[in-house]
PDB file of N, CA and C in Angstrom:
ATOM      1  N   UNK A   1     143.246  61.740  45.204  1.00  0.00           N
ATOM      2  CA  UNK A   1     142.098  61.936  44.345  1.00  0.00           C
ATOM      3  C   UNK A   1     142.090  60.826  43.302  1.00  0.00           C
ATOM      4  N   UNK A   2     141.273  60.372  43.224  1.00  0.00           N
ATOM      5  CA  UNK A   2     141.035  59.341  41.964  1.00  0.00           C
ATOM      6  C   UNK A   2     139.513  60.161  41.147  1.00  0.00           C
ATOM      7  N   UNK A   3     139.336  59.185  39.830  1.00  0.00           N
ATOM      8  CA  UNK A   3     138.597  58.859  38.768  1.00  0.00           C
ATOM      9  C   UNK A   3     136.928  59.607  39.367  1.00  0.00           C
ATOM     10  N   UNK A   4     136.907  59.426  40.110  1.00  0.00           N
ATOM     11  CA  UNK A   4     135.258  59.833  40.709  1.00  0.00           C
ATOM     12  C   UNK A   4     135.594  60.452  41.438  1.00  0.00           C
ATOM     13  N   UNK A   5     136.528  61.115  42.393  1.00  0.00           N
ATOM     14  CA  UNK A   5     136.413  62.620  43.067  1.00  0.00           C
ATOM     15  C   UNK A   5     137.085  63.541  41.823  1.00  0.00           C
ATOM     16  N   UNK A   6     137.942  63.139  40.350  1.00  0.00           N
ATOM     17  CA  UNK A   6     137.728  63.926  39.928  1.00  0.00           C
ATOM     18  C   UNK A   6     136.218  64.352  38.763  1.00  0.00           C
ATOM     19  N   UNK A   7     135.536  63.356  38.949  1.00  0.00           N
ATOM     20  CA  UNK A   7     134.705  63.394  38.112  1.00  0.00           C
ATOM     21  C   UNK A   7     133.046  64.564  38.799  1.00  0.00           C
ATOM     22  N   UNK A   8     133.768  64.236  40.105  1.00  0.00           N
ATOM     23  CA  UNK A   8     132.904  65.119  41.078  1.00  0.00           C
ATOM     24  C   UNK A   8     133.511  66.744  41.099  1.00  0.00           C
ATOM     25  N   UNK A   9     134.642  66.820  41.044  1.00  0.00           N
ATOM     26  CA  UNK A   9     135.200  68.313  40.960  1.00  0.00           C
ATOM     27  C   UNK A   9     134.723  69.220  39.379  1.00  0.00           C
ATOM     28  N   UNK A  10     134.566  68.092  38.769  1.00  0.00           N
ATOM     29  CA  UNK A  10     133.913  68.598  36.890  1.00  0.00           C
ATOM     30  C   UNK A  10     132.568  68.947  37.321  1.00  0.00           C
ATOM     31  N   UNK A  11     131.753  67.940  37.914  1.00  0.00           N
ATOM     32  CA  UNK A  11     130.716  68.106  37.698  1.00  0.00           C
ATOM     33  C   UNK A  11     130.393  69.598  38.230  1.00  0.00           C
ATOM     34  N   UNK A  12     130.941  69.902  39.482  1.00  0.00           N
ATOM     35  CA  UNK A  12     130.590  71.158  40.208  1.00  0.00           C
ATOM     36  C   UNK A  12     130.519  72.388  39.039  1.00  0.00           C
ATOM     37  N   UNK A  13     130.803  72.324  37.843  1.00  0.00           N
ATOM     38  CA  UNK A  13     131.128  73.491  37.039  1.00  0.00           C
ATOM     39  C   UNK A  13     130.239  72.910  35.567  1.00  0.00           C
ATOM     40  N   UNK A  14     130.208  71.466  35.315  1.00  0.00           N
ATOM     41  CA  UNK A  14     128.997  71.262  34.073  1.00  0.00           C
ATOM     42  C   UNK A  14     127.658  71.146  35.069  1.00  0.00           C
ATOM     43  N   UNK A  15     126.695  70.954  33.701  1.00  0.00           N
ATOM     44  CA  UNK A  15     125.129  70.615  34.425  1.00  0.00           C
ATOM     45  C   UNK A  15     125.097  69.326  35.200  1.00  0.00           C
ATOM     46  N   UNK A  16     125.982  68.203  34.607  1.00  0.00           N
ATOM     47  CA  UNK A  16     125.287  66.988  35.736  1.00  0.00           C
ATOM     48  C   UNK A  16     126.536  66.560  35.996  1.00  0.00           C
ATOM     49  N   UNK A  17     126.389  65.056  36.653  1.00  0.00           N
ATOM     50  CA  UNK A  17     127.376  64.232  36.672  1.00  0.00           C
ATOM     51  C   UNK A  17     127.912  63.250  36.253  1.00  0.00           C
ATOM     52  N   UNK A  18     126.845  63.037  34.963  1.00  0.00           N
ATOM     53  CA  UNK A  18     127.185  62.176  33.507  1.00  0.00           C
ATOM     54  C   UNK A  18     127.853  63.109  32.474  1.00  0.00           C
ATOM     55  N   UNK A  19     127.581  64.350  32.611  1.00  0.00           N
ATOM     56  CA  UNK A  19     128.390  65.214  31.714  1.00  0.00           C
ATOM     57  C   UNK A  19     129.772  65.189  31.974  1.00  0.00           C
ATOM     58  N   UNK A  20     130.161  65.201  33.252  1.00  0.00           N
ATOM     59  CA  UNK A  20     131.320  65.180  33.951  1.00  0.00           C
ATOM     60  C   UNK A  20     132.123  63.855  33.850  1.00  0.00           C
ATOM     61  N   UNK A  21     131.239  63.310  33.684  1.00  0.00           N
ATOM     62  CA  UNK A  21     131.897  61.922  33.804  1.00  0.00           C
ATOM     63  C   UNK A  21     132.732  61.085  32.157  1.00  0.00           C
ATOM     64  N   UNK A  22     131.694  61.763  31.048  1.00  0.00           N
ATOM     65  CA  UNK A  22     131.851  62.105  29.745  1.00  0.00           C
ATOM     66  C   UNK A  22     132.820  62.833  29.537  1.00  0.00           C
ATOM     67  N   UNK A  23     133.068  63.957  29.984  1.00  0.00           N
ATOM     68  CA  UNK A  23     134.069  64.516  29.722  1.00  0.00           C
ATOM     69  C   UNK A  23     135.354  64.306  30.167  1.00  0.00           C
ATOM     70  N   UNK A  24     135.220  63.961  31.732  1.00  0.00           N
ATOM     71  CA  UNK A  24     136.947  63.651  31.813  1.00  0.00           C
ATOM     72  C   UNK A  24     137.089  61.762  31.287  1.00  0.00           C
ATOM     73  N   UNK A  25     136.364  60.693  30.624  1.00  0.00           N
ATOM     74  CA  UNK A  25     136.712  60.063  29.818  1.00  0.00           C
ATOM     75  C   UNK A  25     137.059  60.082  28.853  1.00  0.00           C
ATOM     76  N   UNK A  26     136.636  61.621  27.912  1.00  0.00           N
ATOM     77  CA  UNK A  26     137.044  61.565  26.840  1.00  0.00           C
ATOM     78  C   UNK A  26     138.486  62.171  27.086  1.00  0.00           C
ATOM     79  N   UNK A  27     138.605  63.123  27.852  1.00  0.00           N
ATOM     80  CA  UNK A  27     139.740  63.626  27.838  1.00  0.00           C
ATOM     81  C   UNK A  27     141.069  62.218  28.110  1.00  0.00           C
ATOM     82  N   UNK A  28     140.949  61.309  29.199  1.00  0.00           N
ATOM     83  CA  UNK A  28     141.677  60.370  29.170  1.00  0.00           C
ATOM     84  C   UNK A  28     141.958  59.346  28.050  1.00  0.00           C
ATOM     85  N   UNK A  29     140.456  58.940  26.966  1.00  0.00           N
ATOM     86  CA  UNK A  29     140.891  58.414  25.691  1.00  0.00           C
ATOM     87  C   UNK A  29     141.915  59.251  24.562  1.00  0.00           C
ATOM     88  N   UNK A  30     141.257  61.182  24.323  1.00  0.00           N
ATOM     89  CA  UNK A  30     142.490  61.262  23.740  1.00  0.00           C
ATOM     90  C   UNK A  30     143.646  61.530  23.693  1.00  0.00           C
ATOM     91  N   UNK A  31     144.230  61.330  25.271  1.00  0.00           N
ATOM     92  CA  UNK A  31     145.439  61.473  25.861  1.00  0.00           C
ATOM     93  C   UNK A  31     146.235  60.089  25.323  1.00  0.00           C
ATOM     94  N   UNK A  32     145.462  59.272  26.071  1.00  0.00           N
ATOM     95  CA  UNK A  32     145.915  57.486  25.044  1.00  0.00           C
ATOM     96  C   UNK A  32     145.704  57.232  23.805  1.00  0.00           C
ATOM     97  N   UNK A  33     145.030  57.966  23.131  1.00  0.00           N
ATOM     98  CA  UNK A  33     145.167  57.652  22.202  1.00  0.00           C
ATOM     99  C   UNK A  33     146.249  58.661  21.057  1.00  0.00           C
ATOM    100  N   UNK A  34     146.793  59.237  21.477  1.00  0.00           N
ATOM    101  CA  UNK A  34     147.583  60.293  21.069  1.00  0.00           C
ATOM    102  C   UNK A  34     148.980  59.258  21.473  1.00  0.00           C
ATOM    103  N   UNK A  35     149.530  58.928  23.210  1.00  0.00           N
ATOM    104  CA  UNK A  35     150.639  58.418  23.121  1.00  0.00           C
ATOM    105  C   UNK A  35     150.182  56.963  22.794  1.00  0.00           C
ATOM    106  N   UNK A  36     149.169  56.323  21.932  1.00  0.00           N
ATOM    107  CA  UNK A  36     149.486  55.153  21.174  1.00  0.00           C
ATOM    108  C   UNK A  36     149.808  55.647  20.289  1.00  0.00           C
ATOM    109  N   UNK A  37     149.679  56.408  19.792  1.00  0.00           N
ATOM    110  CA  UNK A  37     150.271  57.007  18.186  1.00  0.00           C
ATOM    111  C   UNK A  37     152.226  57.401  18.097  1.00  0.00           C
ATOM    112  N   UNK A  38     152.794  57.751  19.567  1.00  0.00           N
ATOM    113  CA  UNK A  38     153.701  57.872  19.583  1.00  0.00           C
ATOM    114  C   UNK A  38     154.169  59.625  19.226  1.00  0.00           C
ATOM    115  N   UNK A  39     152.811  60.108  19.795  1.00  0.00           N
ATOM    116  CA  UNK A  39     152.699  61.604  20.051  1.00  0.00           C
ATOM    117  C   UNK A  39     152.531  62.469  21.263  1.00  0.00           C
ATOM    118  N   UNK A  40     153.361  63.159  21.838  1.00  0.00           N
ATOM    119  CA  UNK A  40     153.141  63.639  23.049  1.00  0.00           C
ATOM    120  C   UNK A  40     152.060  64.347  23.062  1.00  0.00           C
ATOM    121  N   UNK A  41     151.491  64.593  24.558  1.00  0.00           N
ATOM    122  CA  UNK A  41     150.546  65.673  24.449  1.00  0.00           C
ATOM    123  C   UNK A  41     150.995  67.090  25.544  1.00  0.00           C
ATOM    124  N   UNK A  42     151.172  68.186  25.313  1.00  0.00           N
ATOM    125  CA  UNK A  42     151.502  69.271  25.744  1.00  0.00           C
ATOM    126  C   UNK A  42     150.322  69.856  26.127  1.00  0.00           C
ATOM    127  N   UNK A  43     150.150  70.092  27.683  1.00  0.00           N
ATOM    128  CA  UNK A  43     149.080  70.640  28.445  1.00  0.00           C
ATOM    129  C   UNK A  43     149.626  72.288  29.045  1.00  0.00           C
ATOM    130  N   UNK A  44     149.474  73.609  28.196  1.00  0.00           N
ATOM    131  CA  UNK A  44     150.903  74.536  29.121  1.00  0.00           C
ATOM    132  C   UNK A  44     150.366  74.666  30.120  1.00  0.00           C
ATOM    133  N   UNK A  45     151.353  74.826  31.269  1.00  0.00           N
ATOM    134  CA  UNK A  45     150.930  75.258  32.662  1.00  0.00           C
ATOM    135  C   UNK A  45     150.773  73.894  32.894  1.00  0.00           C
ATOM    136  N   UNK A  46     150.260  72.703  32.988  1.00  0.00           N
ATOM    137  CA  UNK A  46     150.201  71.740  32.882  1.00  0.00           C
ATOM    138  C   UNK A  46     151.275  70.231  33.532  1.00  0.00           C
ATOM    139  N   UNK A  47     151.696  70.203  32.286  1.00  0.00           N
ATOM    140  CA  UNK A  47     152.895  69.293  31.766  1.00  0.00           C
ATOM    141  C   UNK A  47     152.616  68.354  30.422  1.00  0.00           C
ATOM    142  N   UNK A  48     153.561  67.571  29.916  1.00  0.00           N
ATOM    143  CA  UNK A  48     153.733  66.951  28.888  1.00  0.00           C
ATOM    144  C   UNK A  48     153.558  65.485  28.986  1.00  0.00           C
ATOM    145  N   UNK A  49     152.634  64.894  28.703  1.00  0.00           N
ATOM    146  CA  UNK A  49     152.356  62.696  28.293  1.00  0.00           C
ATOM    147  C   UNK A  49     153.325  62.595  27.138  1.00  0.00           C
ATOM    148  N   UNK A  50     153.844  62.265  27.499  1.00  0.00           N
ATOM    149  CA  UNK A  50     154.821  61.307  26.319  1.00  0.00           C
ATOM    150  C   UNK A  50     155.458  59.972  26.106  1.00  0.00           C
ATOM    151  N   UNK A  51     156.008  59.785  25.728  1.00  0.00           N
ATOM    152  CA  UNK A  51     156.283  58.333  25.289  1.00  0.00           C
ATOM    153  C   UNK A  51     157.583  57.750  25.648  1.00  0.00           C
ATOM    154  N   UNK A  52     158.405  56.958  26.993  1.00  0.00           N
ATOM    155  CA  UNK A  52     159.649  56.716  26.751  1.00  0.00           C
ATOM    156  C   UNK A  52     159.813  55.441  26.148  1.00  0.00           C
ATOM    157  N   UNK A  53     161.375  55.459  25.592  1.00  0.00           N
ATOM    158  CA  UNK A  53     161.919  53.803  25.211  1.00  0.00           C
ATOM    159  C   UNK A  53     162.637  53.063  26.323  1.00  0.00           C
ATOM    160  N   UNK A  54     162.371  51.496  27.074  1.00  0.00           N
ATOM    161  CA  UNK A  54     163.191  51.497  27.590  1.00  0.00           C
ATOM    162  C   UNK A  54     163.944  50.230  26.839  1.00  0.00           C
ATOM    163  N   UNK A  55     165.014  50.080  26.880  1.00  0.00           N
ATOM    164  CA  UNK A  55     165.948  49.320  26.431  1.00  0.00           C
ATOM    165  C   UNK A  55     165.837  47.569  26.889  1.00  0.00           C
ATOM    166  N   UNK A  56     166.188  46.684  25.970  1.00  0.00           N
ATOM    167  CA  UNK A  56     166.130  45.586  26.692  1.00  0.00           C
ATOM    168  C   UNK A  56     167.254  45.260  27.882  1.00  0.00           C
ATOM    169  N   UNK A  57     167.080  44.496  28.910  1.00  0.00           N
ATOM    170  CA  UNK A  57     168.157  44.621  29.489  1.00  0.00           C
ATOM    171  C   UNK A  57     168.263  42.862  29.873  1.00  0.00           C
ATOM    172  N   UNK A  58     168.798  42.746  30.721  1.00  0.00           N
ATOM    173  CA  UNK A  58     168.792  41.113  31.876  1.00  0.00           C
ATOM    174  C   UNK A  58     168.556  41.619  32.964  1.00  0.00           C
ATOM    175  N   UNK A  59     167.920  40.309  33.804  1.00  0.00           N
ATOM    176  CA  UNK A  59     166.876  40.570  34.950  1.00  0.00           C
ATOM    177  C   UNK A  59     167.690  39.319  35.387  1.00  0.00           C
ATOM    178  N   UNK A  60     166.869  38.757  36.909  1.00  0.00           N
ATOM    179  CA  UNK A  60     166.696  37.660  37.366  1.00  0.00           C
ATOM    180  C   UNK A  60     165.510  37.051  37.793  1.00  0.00           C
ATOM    181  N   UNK A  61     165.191  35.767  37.265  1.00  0.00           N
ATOM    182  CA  UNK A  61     164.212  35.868  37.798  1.00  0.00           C
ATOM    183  C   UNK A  61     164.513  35.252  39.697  1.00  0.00           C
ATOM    184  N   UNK A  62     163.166  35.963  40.229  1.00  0.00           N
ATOM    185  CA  UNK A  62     163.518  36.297  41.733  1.00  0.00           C
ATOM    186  C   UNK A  62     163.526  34.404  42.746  1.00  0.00           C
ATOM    187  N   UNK A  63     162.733  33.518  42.401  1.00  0.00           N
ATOM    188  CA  UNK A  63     161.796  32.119  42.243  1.00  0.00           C
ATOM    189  C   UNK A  63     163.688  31.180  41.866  1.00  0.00           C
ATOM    190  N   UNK A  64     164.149  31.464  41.056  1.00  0.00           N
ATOM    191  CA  UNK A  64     165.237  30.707  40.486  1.00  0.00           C
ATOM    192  C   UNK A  64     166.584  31.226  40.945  1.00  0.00           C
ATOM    193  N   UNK A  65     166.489  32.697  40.451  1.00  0.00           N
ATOM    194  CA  UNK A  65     167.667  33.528  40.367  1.00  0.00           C
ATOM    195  C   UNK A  65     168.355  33.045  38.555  1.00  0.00           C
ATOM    196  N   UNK A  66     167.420  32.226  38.013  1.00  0.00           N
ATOM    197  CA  UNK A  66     167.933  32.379  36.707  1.00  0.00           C
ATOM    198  C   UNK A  66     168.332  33.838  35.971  1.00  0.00           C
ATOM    199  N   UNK A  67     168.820  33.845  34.910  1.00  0.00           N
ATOM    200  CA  UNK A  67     168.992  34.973  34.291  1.00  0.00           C
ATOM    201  C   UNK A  67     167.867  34.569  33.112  1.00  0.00           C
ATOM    202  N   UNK A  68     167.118  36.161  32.855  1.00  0.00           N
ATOM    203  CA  UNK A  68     166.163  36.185  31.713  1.00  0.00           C
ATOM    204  C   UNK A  68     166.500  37.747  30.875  1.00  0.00           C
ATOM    205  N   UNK A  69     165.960  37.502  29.884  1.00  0.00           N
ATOM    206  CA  UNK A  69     166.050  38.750  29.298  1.00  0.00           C
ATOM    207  C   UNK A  69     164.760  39.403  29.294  1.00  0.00           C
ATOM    208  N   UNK A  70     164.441  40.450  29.192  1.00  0.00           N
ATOM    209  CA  UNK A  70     163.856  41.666  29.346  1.00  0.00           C
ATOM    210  C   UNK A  70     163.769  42.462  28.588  1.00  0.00           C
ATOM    211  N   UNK A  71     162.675  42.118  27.441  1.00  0.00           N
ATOM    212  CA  UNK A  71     162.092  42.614  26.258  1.00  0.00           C
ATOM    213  C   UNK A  71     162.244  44.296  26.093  1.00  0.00           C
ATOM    214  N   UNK A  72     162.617  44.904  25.307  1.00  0.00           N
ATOM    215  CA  UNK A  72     162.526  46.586  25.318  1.00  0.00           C
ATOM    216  C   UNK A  72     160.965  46.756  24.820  1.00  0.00           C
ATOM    217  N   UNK A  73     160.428  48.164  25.810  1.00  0.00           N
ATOM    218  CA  UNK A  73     158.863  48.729  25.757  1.00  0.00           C
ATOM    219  C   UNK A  73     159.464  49.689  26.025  1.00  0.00           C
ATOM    220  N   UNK A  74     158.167  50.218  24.917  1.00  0.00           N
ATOM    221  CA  UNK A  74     157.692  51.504  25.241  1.00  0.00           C
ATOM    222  C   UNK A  74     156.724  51.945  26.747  1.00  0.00           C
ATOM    223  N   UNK A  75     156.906  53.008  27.154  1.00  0.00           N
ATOM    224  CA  UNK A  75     156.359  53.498  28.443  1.00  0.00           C
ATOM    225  C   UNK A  75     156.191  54.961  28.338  1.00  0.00           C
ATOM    226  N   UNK A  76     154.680  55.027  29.183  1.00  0.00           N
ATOM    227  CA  UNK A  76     153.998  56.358  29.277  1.00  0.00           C
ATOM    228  C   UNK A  76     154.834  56.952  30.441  1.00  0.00           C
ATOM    229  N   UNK A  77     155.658  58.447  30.072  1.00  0.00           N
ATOM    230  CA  UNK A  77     155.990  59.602  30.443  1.00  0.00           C
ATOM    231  C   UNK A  77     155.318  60.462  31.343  1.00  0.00           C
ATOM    232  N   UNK A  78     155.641  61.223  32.458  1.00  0.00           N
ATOM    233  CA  UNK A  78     155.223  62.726  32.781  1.00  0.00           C
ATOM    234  C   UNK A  78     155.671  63.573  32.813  1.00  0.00           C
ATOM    235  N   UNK A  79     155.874  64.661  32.553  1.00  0.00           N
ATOM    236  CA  UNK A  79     156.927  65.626  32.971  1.00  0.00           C
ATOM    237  C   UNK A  79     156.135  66.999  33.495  1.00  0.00           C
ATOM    238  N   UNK A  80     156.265  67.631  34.451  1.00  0.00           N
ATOM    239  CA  UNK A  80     154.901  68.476  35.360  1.00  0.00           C
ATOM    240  C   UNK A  80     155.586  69.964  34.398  1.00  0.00           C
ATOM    241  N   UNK A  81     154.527  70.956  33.958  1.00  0.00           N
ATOM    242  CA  UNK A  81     154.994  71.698  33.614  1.00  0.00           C
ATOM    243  C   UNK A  81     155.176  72.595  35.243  1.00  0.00           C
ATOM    244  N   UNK A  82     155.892  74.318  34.527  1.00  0.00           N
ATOM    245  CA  UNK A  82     156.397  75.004  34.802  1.00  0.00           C
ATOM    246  C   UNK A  82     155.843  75.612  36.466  1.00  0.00           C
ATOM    247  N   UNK A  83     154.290  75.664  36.369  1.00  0.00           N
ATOM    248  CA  UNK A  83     153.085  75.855  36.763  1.00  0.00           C
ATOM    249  C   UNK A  83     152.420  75.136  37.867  1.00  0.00           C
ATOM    250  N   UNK A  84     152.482  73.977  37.062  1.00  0.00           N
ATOM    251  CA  UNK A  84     151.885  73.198  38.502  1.00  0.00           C
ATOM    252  C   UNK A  84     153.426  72.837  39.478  1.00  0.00           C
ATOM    253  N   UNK A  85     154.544  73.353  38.451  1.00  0.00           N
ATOM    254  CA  UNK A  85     155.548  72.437  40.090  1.00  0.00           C
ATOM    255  C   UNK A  85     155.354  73.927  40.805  1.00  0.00           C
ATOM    256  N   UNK A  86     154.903  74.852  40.761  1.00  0.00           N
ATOM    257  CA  UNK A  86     155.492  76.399  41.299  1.00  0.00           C
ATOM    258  C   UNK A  86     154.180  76.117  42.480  1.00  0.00           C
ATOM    259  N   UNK A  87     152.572  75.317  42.075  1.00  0.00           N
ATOM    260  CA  UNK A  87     151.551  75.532  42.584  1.00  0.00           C
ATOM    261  C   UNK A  87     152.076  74.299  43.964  1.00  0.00           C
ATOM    262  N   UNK A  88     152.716  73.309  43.458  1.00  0.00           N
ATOM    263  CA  UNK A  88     153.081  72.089  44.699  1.00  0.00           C
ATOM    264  C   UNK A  88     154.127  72.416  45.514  1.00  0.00           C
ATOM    265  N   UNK A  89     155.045  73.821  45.624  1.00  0.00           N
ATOM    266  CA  UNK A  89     155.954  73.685  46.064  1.00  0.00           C
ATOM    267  C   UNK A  89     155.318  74.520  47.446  1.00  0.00           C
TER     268      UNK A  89
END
């Protein structure tokens, strides 16, 4: 499923398919915009967006086999709640 079959599963339940389409964008801006803030978001039944750290480390690059270093970032999280792993199993 992507972006427009889910925007088609909304619509089946609002009036159109600009409403639908409105709505699950907004829902994706304030999901990002919550873990730019460095705030999880807790969906129950759901699961949790959150925020990991990863550490800098050394790499290679693949072209050389030099050694480089490997800046530490932040990275977007999932963790499935309780609910949906019980609904996938």
């Amino acid at each position: 499923m992507n972006k427009g079959d889910l925007v088609a599963e909304v619509a089946k339940v609002v009036k159109s398919k600009r409403m639908a389409e409105d709505a699950v964008s907004c829902v994706f801006e304030a999901i990002t915009k919550s873990l730019k803030k460095g705030q999880a978001v807790t969906l129950v039944g759901f699961g949790t967006f959150g925020v990991g750290k990863r550490k800098a480390r050394m790499g290679r690059n693949p072209q050389t086999g030099a050694a480089i270093k490997i800046a530490a970032k932040k990275v977007p999280k999932f963790s499935a709640g309780k609910a949906l792993k019980s609904a996938v199993k």
